[in-house]
C-alpha atoms as a PDB file:
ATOM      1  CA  UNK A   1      12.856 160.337 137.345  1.00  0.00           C
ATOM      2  CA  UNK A   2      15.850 158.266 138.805  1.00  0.00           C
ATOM      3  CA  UNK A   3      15.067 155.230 140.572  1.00  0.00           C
ATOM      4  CA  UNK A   4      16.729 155.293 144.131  1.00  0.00           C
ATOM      5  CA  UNK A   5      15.585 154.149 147.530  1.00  0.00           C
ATOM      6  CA  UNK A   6      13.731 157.442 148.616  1.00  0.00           C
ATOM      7  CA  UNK A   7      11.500 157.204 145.295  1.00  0.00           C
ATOM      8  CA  UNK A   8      10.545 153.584 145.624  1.00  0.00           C
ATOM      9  CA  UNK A   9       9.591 154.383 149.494  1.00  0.00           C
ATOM     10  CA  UNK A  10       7.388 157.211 147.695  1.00  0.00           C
ATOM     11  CA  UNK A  11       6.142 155.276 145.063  1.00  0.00           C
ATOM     12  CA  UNK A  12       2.111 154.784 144.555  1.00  0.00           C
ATOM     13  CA  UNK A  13       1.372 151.223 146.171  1.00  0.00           C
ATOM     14  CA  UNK A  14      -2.136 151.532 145.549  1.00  0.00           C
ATOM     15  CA  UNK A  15      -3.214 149.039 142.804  1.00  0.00           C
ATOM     16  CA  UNK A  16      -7.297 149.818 142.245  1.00  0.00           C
ATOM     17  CA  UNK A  17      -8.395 148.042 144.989  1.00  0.00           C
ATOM     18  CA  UNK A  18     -11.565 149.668 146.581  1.00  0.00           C
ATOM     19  CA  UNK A  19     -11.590 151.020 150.026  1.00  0.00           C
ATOM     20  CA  UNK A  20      -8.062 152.300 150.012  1.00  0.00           C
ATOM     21  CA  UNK A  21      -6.785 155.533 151.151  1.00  0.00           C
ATOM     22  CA  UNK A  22      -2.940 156.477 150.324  1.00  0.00           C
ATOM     23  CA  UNK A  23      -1.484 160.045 151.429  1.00  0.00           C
ATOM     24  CA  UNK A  24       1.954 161.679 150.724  1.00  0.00           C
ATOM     25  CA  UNK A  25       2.860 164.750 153.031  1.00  0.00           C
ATOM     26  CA  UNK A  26       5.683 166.922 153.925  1.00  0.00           C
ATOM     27  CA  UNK A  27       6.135 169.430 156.382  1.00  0.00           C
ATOM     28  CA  UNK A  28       8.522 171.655 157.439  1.00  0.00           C
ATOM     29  CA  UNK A  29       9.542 174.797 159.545  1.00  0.00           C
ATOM     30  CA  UNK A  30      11.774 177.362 159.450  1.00  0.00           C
ATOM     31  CA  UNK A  31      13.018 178.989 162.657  1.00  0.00           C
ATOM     32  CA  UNK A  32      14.941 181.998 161.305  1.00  0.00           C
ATOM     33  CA  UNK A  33      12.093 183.374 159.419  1.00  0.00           C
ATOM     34  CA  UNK A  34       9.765 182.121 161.716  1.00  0.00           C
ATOM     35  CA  UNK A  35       7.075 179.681 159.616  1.00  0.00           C
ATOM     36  CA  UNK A  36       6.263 176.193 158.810  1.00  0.00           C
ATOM     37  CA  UNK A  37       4.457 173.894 156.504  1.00  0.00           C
ATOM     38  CA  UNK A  38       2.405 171.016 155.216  1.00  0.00           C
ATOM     39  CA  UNK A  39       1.738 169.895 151.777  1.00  0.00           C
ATOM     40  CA  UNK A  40      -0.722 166.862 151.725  1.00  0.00           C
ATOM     41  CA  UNK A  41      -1.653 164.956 148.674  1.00  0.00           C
ATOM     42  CA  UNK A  42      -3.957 161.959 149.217  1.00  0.00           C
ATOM     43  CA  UNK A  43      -5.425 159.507 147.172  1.00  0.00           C
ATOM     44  CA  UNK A  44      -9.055 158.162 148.499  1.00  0.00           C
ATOM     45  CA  UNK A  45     -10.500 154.703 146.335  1.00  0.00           C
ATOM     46  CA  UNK A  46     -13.849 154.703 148.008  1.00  0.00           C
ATOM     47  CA  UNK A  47     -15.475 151.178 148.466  1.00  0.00           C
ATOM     48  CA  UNK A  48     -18.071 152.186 146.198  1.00  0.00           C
ATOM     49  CA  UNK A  49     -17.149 154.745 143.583  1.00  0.00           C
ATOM     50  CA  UNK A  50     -14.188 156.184 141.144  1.00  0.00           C
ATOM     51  CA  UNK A  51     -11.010 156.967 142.614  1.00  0.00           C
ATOM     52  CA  UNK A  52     -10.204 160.722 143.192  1.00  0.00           C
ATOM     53  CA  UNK A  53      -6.955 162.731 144.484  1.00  0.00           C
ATOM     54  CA  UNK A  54      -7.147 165.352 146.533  1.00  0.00           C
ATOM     55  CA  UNK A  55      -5.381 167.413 149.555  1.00  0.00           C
ATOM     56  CA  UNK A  56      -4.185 170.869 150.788  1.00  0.00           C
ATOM     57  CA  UNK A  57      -1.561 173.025 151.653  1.00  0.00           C
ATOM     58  CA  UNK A  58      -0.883 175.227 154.976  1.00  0.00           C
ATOM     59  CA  UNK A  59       1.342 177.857 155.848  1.00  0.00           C
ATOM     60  CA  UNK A  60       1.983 178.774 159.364  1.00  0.00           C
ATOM     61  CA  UNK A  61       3.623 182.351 160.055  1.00  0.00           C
ATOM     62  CA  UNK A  62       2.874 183.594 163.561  1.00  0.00           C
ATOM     63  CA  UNK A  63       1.049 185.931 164.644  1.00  0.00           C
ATOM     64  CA  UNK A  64      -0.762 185.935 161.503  1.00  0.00           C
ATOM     65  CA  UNK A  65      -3.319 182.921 161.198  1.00  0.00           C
ATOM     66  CA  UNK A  66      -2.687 180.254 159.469  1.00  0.00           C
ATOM     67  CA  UNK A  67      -3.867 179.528 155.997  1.00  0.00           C
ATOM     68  CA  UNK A  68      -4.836 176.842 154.157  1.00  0.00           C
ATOM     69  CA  UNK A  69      -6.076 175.875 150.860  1.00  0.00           C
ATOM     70  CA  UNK A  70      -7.215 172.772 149.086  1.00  0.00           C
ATOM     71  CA  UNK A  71      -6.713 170.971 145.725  1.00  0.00           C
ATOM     72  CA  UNK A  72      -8.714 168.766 143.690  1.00  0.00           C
ATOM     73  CA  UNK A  73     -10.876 166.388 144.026  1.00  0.00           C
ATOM     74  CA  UNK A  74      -9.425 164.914 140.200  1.00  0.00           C
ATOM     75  CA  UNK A  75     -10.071 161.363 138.514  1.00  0.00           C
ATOM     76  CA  UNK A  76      -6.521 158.893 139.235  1.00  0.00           C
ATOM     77  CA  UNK A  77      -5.981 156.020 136.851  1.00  0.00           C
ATOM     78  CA  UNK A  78      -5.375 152.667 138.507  1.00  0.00           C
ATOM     79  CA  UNK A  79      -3.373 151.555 135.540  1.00  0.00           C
ATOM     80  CA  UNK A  80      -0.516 153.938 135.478  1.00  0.00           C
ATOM     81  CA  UNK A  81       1.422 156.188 137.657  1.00  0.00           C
ATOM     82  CA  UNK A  82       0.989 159.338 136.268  1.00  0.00           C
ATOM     83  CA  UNK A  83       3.454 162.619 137.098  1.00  0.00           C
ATOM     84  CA  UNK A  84       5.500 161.016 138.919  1.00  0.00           C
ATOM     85  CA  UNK A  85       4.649 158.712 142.304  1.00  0.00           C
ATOM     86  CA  UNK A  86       2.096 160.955 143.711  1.00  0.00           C
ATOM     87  CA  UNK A  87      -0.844 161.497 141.191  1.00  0.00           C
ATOM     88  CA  UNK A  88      -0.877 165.339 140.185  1.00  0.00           C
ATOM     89  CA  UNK A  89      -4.267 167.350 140.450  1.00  0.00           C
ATOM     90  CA  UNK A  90      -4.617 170.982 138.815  1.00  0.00           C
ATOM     91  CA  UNK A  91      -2.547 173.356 140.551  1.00  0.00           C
ATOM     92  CA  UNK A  92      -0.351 170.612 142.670  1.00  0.00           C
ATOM     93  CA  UNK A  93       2.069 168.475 142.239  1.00  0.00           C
ATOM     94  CA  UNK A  94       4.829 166.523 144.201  1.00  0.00           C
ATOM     95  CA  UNK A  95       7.415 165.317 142.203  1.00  0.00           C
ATOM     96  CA  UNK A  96      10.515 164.057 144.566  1.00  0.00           C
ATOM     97  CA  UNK A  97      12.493 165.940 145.354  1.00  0.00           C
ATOM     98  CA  UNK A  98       9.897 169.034 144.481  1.00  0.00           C
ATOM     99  CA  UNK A  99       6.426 170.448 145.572  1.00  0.00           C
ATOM    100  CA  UNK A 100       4.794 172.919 143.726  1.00  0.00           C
ATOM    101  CA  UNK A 101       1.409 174.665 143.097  1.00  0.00           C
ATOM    102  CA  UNK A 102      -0.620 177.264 143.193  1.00  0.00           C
ATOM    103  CA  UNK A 103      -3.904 177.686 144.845  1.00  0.00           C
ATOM    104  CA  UNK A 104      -6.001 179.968 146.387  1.00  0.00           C
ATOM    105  CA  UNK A 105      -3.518 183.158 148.650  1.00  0.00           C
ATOM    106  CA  UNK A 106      -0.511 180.385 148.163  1.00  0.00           C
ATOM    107  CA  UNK A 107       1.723 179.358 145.730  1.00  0.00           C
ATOM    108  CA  UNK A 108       4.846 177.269 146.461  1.00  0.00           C
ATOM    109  CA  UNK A 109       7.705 176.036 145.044  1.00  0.00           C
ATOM    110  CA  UNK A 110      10.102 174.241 147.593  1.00  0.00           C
ATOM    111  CA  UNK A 111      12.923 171.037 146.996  1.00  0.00           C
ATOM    112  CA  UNK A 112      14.478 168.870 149.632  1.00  0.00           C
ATOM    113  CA  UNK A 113      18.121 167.814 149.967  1.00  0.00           C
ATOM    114  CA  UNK A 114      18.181 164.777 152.685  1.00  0.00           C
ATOM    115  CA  UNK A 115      19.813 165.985 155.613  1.00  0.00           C
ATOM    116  CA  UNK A 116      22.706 163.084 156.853  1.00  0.00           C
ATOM    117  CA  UNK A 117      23.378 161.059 159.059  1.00  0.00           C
ATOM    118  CA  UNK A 118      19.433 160.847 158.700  1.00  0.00           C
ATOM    119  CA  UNK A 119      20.161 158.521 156.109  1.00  0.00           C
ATOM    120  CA  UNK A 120      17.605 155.615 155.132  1.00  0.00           C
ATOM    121  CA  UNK A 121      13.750 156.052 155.367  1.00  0.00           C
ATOM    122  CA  UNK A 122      12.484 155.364 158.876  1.00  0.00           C
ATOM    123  CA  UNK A 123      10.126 153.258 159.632  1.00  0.00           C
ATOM    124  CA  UNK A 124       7.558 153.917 162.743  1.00  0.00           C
ATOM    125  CA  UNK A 125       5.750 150.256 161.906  1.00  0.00           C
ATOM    126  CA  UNK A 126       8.310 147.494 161.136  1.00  0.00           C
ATOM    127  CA  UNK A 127       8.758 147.275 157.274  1.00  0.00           C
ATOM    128  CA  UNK A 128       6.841 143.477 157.005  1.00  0.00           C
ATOM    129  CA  UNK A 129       3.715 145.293 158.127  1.00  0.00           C
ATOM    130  CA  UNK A 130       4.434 147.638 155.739  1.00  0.00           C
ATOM    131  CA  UNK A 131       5.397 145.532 153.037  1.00  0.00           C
ATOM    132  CA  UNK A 132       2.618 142.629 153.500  1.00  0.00           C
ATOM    133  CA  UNK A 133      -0.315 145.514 154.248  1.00  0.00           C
ATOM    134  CA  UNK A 134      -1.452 143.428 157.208  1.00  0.00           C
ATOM    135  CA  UNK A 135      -2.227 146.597 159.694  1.00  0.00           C
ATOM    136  CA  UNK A 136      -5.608 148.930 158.848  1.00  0.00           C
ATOM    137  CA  UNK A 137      -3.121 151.096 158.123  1.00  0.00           C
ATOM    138  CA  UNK A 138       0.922 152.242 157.665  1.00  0.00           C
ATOM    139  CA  UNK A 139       3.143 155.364 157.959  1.00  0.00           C
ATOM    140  CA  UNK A 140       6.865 155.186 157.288  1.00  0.00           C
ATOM    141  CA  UNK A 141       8.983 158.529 156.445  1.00  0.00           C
ATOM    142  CA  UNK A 142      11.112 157.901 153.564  1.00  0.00           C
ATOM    143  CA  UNK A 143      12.820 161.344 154.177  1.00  0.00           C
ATOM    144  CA  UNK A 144      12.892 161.609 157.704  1.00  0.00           C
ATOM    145  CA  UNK A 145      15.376 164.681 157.827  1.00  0.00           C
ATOM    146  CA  UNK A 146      16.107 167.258 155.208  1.00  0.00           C
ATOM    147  CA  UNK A 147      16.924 170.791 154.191  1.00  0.00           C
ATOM    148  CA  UNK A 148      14.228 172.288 152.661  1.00  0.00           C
ATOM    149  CA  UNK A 149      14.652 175.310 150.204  1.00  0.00           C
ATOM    150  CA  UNK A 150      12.345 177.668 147.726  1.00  0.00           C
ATOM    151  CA  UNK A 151       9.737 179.839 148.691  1.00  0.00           C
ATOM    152  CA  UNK A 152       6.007 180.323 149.682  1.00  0.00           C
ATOM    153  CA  UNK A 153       4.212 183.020 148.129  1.00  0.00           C
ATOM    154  CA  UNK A 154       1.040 184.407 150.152  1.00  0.00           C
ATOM    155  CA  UNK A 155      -1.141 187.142 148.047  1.00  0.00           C
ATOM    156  CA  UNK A 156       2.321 187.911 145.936  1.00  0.00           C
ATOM    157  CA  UNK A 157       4.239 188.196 148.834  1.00  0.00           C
ATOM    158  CA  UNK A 158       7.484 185.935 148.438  1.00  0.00           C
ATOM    159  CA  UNK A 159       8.717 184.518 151.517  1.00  0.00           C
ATOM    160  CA  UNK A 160      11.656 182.472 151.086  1.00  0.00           C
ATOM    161  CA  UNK A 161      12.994 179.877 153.342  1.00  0.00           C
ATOM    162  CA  UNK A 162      16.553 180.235 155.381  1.00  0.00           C
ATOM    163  CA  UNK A 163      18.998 177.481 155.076  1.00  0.00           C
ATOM    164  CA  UNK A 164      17.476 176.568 158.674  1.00  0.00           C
ATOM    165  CA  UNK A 165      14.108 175.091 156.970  1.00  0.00           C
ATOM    166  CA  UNK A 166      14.074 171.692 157.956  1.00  0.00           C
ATOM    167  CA  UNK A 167      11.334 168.510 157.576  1.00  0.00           C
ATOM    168  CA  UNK A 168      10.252 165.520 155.872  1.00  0.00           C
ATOM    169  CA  UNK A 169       8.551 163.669 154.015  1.00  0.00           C
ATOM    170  CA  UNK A 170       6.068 160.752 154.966  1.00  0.00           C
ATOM    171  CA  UNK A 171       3.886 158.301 153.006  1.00  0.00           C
ATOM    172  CA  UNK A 172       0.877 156.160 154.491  1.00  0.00           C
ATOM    173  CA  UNK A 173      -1.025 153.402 153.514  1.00  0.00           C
ATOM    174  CA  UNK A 174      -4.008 151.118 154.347  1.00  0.00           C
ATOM    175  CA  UNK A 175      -7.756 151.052 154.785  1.00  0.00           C
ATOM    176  CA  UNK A 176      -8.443 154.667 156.071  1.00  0.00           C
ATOM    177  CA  UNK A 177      -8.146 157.036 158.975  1.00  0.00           C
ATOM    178  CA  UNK A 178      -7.645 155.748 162.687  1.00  0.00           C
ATOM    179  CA  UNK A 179     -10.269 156.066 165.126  1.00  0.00           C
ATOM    180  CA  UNK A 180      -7.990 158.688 167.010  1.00  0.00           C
ATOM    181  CA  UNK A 181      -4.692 159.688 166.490  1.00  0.00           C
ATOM    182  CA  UNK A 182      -1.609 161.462 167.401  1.00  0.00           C
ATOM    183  CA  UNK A 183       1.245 162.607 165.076  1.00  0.00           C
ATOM    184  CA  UNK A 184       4.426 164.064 166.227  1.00  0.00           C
ATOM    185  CA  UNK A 185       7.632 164.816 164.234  1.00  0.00           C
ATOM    186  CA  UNK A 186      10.547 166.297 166.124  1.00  0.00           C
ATOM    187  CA  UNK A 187      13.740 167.471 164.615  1.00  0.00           C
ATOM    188  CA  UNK A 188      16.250 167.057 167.323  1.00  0.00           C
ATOM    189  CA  UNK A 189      19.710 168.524 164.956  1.00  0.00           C
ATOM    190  CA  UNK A 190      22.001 166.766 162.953  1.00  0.00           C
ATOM    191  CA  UNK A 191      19.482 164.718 161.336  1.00  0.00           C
ATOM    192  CA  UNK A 192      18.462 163.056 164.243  1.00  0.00           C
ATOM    193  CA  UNK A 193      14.489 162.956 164.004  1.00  0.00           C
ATOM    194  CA  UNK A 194      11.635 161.482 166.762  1.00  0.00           C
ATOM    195  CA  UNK A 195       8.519 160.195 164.390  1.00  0.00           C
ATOM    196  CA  UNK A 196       5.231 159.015 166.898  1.00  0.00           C
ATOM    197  CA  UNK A 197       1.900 158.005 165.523  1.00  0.00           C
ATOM    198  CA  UNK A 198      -0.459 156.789 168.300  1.00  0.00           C
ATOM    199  CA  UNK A 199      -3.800 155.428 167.017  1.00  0.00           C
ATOM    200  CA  UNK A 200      -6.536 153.234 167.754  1.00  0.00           C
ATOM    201  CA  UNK A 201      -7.826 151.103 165.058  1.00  0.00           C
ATOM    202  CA  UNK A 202     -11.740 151.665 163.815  1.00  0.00           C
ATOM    203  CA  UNK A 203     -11.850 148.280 163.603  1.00  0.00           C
ATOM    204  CA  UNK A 204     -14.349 146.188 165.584  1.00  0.00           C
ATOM    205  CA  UNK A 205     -12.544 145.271 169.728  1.00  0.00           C
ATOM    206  CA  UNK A 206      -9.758 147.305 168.581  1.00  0.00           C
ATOM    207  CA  UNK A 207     -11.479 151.074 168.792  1.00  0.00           C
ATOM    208  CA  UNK A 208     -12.147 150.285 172.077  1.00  0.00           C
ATOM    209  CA  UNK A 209      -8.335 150.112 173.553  1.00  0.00           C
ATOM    210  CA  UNK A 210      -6.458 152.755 174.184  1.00  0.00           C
ATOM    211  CA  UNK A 211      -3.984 154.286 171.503  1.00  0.00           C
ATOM    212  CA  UNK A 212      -1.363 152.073 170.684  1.00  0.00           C
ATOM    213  CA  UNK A 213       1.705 154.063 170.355  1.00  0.00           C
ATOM    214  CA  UNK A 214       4.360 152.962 167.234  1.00  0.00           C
ATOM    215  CA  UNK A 215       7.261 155.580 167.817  1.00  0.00           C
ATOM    216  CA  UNK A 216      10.742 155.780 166.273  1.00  0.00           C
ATOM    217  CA  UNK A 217      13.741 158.033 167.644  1.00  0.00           C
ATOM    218  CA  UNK A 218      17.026 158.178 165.075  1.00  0.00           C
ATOM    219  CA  UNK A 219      20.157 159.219 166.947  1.00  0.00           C
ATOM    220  CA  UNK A 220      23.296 159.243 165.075  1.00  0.00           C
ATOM    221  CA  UNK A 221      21.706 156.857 162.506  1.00  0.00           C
ATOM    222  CA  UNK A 222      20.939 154.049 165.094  1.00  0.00           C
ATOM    223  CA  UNK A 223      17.140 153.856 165.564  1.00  0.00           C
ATOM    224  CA  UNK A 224      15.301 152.775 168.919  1.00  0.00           C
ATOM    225  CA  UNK A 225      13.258 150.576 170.033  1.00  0.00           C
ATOM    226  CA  UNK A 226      14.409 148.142 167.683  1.00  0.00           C
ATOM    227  CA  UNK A 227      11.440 145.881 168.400  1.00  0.00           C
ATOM    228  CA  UNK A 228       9.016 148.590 166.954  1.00  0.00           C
ATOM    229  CA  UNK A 229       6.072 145.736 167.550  1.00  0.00           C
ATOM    230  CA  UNK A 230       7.036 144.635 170.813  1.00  0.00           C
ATOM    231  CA  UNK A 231       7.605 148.330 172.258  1.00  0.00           C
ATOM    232  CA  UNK A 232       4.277 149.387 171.948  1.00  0.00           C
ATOM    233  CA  UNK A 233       2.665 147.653 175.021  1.00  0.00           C
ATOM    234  CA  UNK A 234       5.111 149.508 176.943  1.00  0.00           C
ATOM    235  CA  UNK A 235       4.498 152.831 175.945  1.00  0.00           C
ATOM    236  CA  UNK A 236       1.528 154.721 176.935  1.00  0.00           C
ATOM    237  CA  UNK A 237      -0.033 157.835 175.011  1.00  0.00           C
ATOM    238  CA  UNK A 238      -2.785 160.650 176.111  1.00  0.00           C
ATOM    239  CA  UNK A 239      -4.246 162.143 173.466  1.00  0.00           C
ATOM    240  CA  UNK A 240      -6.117 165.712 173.908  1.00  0.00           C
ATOM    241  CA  UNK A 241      -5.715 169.090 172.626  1.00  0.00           C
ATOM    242  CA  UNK A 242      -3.678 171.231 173.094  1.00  0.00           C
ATOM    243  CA  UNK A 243      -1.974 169.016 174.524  1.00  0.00           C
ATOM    244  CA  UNK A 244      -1.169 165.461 174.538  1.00  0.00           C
ATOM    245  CA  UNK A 245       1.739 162.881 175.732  1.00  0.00           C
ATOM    246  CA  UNK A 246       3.601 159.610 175.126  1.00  0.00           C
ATOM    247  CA  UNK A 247       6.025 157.798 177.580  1.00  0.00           C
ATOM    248  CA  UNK A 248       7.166 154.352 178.188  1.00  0.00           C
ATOM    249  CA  UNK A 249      10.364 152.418 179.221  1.00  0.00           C
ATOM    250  CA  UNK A 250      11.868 149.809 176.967  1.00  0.00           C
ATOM    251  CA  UNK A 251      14.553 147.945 178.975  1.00  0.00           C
ATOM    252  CA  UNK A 252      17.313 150.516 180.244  1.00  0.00           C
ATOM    253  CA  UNK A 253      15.972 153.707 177.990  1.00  0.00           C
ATOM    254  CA  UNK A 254      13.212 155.405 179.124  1.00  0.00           C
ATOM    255  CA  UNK A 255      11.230 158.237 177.138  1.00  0.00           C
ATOM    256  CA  UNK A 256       8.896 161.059 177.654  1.00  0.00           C
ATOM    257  CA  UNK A 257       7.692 163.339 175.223  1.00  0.00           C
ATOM    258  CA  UNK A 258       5.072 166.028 175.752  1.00  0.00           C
ATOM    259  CA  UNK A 259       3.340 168.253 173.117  1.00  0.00           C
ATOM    260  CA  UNK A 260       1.235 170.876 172.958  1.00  0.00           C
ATOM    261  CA  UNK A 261      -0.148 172.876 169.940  1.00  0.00           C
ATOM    262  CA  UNK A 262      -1.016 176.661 170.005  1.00  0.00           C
ATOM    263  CA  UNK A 263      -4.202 177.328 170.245  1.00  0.00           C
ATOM    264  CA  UNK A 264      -4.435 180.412 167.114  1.00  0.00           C
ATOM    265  CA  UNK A 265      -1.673 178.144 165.063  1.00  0.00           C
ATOM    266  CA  UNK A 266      -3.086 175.009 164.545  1.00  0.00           C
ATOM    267  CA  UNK A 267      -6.056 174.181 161.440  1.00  0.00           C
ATOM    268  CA  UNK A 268      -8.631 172.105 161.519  1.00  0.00           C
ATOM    269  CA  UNK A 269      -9.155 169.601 158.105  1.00  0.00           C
ATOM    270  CA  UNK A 270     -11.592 167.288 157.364  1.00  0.00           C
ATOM    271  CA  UNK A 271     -11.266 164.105 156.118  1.00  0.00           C
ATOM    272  CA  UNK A 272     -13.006 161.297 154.113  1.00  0.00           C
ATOM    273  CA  UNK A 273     -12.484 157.647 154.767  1.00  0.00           C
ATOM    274  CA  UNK A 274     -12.647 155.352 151.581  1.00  0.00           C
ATOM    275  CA  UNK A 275     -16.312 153.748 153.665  1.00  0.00           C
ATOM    276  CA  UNK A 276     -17.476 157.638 153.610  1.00  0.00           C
ATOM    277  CA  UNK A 277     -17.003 158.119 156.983  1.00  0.00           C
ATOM    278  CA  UNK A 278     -15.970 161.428 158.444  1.00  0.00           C
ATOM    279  CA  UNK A 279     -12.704 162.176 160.616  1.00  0.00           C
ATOM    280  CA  UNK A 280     -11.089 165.892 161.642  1.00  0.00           C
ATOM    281  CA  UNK A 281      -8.176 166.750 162.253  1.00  0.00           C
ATOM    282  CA  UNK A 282      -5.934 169.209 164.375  1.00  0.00           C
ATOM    283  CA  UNK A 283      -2.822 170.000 163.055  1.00  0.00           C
ATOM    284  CA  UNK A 284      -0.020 172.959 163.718  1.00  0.00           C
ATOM    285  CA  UNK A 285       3.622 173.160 161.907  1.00  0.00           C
ATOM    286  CA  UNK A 286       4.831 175.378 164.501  1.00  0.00           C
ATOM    287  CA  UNK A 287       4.043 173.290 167.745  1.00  0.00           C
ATOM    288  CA  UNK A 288       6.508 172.678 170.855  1.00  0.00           C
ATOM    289  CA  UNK A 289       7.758 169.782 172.503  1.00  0.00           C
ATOM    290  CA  UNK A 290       9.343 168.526 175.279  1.00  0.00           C
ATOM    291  CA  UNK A 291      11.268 165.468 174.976  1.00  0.00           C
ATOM    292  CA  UNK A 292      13.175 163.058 177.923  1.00  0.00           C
ATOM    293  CA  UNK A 293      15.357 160.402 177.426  1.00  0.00           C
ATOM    294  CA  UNK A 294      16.796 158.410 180.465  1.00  0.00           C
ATOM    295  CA  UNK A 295      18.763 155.699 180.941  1.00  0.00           C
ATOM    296  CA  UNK A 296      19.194 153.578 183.950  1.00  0.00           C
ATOM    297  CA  UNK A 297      22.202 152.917 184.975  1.00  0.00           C
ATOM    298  CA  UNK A 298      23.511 151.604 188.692  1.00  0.00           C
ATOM    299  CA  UNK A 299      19.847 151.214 189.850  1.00  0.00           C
ATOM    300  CA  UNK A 300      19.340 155.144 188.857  1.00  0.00           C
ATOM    301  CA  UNK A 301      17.375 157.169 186.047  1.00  0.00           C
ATOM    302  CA  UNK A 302      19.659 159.425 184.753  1.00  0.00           C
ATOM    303  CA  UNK A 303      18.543 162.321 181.851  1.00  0.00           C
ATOM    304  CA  UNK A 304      20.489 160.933 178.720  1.00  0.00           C
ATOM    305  CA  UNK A 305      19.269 163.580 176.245  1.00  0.00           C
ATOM    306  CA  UNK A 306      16.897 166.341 176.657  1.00  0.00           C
ATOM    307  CA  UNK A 307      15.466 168.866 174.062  1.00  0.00           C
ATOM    308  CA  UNK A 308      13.068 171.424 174.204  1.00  0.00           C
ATOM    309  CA  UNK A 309      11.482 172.431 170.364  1.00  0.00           C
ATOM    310  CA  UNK A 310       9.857 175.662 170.854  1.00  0.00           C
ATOM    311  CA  UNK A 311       7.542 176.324 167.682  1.00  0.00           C
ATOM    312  CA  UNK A 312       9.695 173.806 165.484  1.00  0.00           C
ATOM    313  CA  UNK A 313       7.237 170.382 166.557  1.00  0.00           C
ATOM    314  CA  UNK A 314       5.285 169.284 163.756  1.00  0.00           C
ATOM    315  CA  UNK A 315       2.379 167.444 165.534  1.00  0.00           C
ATOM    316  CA  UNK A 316      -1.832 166.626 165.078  1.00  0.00           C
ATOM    317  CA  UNK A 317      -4.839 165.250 166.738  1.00  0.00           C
ATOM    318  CA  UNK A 318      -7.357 163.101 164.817  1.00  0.00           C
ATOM    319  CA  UNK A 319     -11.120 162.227 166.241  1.00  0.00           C
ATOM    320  CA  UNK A 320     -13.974 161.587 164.926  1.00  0.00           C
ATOM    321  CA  UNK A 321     -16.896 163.709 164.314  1.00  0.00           C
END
């Protein structure tokens, strides 16, 4: 595999430490043929234990439910990389710029082509957190806006995506799963993306504040806030099902963003943390989303861009058992 920037954003940081948990995901939807979604490969290093990979795919194609079927658990060596960045289990494998497998009703084959201006991987924490692993935990999106093509197959039915399909890909790293959580990825055209992940920490003091939101909004390849760190005592977030919010002004720009996912198109996973503690998650590929941004100009708010994602809003809720 070529080296380039979107492979070494991708590539396996975990080094066989215990009580690590890395994931890999992408998710998309397609508007034309009217589906979306997520392929999630995660690597767990228990404190106590042998390493193990793991995850699932999910296809969303209202009205039908959704469905979703698991991979693994298979051994990972801490010595190597394996097939590729993202250790392969039977039946799956994510190989940039491919996902493929074969599990279960589903089979997929799909490729990404980054979608531009998007450009450069975004980065919803600021890159020395990611870089010096100082948080609990890290998400940045290495391909925060692309044109996704191939096809899912459900029971040997082929359904192949438009040239409308559009996602990314993310890749997180740390000690485990948040307390809470909210996840939001917005495609807002032309490779302009909003990424939000709103969690509070497990750790001791910190799970009992309120969900710190780290957002990112890319508009014609500028990215706001730039202070990532400093922006996120200004913002506020709500989480709930089915629906939740985040809003906040930093300086002249203010922003309000409101999601809700549908109640029959949203799956529920569960989750391991590397301490063996148990998390669930709500998550839909086909969500909607309302999003504000103002600007204040002569001593008035006035609506700088507006856009309203009906069943395009990639977007979760994590709690705790």
């Amino acid at each position: 595999m070529t080296t380039t920037p979107t492979s070494r954003a991708l590539a396996r940081r975990w080094r066989g430490q215990p009580g690590r948990l890395e994931v890999w995901y992408a998710t998309w939807s397609d508007p034309r043929v009217g589906a979306g979604g997520w392929v999630h490969h995660e690597l767990v290093a228990p404190r106590e234990g042998a390493a193990y990979v793991h995850g699932w795919t999910a296809l969303f194609r209202p009205p039908a439910p959704p469905l979703l079927e698991r991979f693994g658990p298979a051994p990972v060596d801490a010595d190597g990389p394996g097939d590729g960045p993202v250790p392969a289990t039977e039946g799956a494998s994510l190989v940039p710029p491919r996902l493929r497998g074969a599990l279960g009703r589903l089979a997929w084959e799909l490729e990404w082509t980054p979608a531009e201006p998007a450009g450069a991987t975004l980065w919803t924490f600021p890159s020395w957190a990611w870089d010096r692993e100082v948080l609990p935990g890290a998400q940045i999106v290495p391909v925060p806006s692309a044109a996704f093509f191939g096809a899912v197959t459900v029971d040997g039915e082929r359904l192949a995506l438009s040239p409308a399909a559009r996602g990314a890909v993310a890749h997180i790293y740390g000690h485990g799963n948040a307390e809470r959580w909210g996840w939001l990825h917005a495609e807002l055209g032309d490779g302009d993306v909003l990424e939000v992940v709103a969690a509070t920490s497990r750790r001791t003091v910190l799970d009992r504040l309120p969900p710190a939101p780290f957002l990112q909004l890319r508009l014609g390849g500028r990215d706001w806030p730039r202070r990532r760190l400093a922006a996120v005592p200004l913002l506020r977030a709500e989480l709930g099902l089915p629906r939740w919010r985040v809003a906040g002004t930093v300086g002249r720009w203010r922003l309000g963003v409101e999601v809700e996912l549908p109640e029959h198109q949203t799956v529920s996973v569960s989750y391991t943390d590397p301490d063996g503690a148990g998390a669930t998650c709500a998550n839909s590929e086909v969500a909607d989303a309302e999003i504000v941004l103002e600007h204040r100009r002569g001593g008035r708010w006035r609506t700088a861009r507006s856009w309203s994602l009906e069943g395009t809003a990639h977007a979760e809720i994590g709690t705790r058992p």
